[in-house]
Protein backbone atom coordinates (compact mmCIF):
# COMPACT_ATOMS: atom_id res chain seq x y z
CA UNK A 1 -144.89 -61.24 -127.00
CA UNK A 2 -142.66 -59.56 -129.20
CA UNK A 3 -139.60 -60.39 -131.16
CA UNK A 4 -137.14 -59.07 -128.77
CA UNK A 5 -138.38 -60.62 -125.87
CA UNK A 6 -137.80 -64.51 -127.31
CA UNK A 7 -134.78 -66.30 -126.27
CA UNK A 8 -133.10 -69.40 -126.87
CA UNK A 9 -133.32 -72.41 -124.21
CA UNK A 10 -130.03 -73.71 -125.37
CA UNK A 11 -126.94 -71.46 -125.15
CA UNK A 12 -125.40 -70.08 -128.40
CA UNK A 13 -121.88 -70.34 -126.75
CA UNK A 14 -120.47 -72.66 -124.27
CA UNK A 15 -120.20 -71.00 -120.62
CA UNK A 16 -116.52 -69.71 -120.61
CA UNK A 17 -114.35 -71.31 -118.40
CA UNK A 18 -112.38 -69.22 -115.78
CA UNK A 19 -109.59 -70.25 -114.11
CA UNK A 20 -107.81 -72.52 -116.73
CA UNK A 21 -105.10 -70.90 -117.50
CA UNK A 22 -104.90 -69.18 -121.00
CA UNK A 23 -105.01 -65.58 -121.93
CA UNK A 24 -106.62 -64.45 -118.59
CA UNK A 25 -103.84 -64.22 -116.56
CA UNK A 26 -103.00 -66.52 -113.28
CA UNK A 27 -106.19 -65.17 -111.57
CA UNK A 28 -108.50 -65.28 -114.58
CA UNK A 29 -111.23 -63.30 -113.69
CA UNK A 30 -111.19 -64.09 -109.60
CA UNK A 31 -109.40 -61.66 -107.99
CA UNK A 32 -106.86 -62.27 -105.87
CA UNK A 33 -107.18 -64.10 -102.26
CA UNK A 34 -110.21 -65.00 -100.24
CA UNK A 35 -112.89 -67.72 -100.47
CA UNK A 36 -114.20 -66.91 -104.20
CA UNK A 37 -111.28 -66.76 -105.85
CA UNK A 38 -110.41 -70.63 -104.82
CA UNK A 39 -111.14 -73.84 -107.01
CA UNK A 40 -114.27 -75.56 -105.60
CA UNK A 41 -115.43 -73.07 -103.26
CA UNK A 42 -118.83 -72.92 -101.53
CA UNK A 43 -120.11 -70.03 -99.85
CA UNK A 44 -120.82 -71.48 -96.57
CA UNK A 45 -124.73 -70.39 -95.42
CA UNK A 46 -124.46 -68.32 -91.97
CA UNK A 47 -126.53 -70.44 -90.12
CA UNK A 48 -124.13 -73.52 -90.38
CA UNK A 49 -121.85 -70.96 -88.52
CA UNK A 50 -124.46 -70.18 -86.03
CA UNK A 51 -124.65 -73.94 -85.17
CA UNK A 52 -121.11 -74.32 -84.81
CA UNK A 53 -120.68 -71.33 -82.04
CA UNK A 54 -123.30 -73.34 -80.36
CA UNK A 55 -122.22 -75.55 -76.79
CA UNK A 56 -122.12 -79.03 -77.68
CA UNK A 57 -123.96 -80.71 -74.17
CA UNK A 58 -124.66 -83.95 -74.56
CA UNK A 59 -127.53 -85.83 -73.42
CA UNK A 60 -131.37 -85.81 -74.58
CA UNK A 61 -132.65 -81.95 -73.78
CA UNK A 62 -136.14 -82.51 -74.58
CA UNK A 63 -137.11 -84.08 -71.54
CA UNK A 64 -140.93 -83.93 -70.58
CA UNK A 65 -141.65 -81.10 -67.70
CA UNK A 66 -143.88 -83.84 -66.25
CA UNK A 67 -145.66 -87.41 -65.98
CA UNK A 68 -147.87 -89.01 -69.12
CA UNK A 69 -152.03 -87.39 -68.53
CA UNK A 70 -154.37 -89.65 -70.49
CA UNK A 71 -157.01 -87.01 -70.89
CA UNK A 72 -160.86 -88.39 -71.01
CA UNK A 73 -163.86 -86.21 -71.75
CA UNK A 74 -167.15 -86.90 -70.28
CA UNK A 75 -168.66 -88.43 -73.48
CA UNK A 76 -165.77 -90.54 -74.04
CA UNK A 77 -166.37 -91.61 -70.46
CA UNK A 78 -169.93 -92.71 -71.18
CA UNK A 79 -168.89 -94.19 -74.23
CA UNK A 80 -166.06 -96.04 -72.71
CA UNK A 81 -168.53 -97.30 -70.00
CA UNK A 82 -171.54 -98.61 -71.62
CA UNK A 83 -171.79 -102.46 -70.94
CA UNK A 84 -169.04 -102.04 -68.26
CA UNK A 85 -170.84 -101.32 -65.33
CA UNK A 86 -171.59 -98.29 -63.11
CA UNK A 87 -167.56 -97.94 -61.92
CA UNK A 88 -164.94 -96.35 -63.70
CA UNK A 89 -161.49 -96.72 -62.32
CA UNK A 90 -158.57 -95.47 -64.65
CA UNK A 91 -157.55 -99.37 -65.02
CA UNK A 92 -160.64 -100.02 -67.50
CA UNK A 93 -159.85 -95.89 -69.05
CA UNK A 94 -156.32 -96.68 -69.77
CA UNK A 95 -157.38 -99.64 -71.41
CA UNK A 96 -159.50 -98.64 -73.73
CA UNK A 97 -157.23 -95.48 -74.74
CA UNK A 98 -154.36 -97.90 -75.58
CA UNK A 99 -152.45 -97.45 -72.44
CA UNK A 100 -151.10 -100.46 -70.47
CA UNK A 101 -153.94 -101.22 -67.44
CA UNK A 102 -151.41 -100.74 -65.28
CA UNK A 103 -148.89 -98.27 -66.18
CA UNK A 104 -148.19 -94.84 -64.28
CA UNK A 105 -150.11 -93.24 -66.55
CA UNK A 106 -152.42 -90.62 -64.64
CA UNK A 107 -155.70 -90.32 -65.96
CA UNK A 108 -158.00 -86.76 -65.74
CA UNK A 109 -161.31 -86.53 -66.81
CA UNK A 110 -162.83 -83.08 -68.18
CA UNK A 111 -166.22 -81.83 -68.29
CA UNK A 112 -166.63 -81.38 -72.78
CA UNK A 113 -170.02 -83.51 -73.58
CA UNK A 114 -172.65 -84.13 -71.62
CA UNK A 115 -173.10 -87.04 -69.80
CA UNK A 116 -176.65 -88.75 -69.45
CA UNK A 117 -175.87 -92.25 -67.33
CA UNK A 118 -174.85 -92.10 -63.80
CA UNK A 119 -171.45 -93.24 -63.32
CA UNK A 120 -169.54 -93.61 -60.03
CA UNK A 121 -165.50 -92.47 -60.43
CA UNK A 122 -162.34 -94.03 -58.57
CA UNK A 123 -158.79 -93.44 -58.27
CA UNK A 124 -159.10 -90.51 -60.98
CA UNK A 125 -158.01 -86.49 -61.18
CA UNK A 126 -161.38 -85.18 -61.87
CA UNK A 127 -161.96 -81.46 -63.30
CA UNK A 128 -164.50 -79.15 -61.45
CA UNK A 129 -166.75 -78.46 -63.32
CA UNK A 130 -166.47 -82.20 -64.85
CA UNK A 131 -167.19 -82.92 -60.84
CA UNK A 132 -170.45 -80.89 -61.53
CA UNK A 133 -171.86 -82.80 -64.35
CA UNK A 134 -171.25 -86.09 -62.91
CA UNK A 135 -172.84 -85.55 -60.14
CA UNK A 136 -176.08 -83.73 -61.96
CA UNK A 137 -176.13 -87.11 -63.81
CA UNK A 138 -176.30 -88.67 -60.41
CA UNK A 139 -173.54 -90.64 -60.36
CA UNK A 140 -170.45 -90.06 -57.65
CA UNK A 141 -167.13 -89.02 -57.64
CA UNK A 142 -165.03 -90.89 -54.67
């Protein structure tokens, strides 16, 4: 650090003030016409102008494409199960995920984990290859 390089946090002079009349002139240092030389003025950002050319539609456009999917994996499943049984319909699934038993909620189980019990499926949308394993683990999907 050198000499030249220190400054002062507080300013030596007050800011001048433009635009008050005095020995500047009617225009005091803002040109003539046009959005700077006005009291107040705020250069608007472009995006705000962006918005504005926008349709205004009304109504919520974020609709989902499709219905709810509780997805289960297989060692959810088997954790979900144990001490329920053999059967897994999505009434006992949606349950336990937090979803009313009954709600329209379609449940679909995929094959991550492994699972070691057998367990016989109802009333679900079952993944292939999760079709594979529960059947190696010689349970049933109906």
């Amino acid at each position: 650090m050198q000499l030249h390089n220190i400054s002062s946090k507080n300013r030596k002079y007050p800011a001048p003030r433009v635009g008050h009349g005095g020995k500047r002139g009617t225009y005091s240092g803002r040109g003539q016409k046009g959005q700077r030389s006005r009291s107040g003025h705020k250069i608007r950002p472009a995006e705000r102008d962006l918005i504005q050319r926008l349709p205004k539609l009304r109504g919520f456009r974020n609709k989902p494409l499709g219905d709810p999917l509780c997805l289960v994996n297989l060692d959810e499943l088997e954790v979900i199960m144990k001490g329920r049984g053999e059967i897994a319909t999505p009434e006992i699934v949606r349950r336990a995920k937090g979803f009313a038993a009954k709600s329209g909620v379609k449940v679909k189980i995929l094959a991550t984990g492994a699972l070691h019990a057998p367990i016989v499926v109802r009333g679900f949308e079952v993944s292939a290859s999760a079709a594979k394993k529960i059947v190696a683990a010689g349970g049933k999907v109906a």
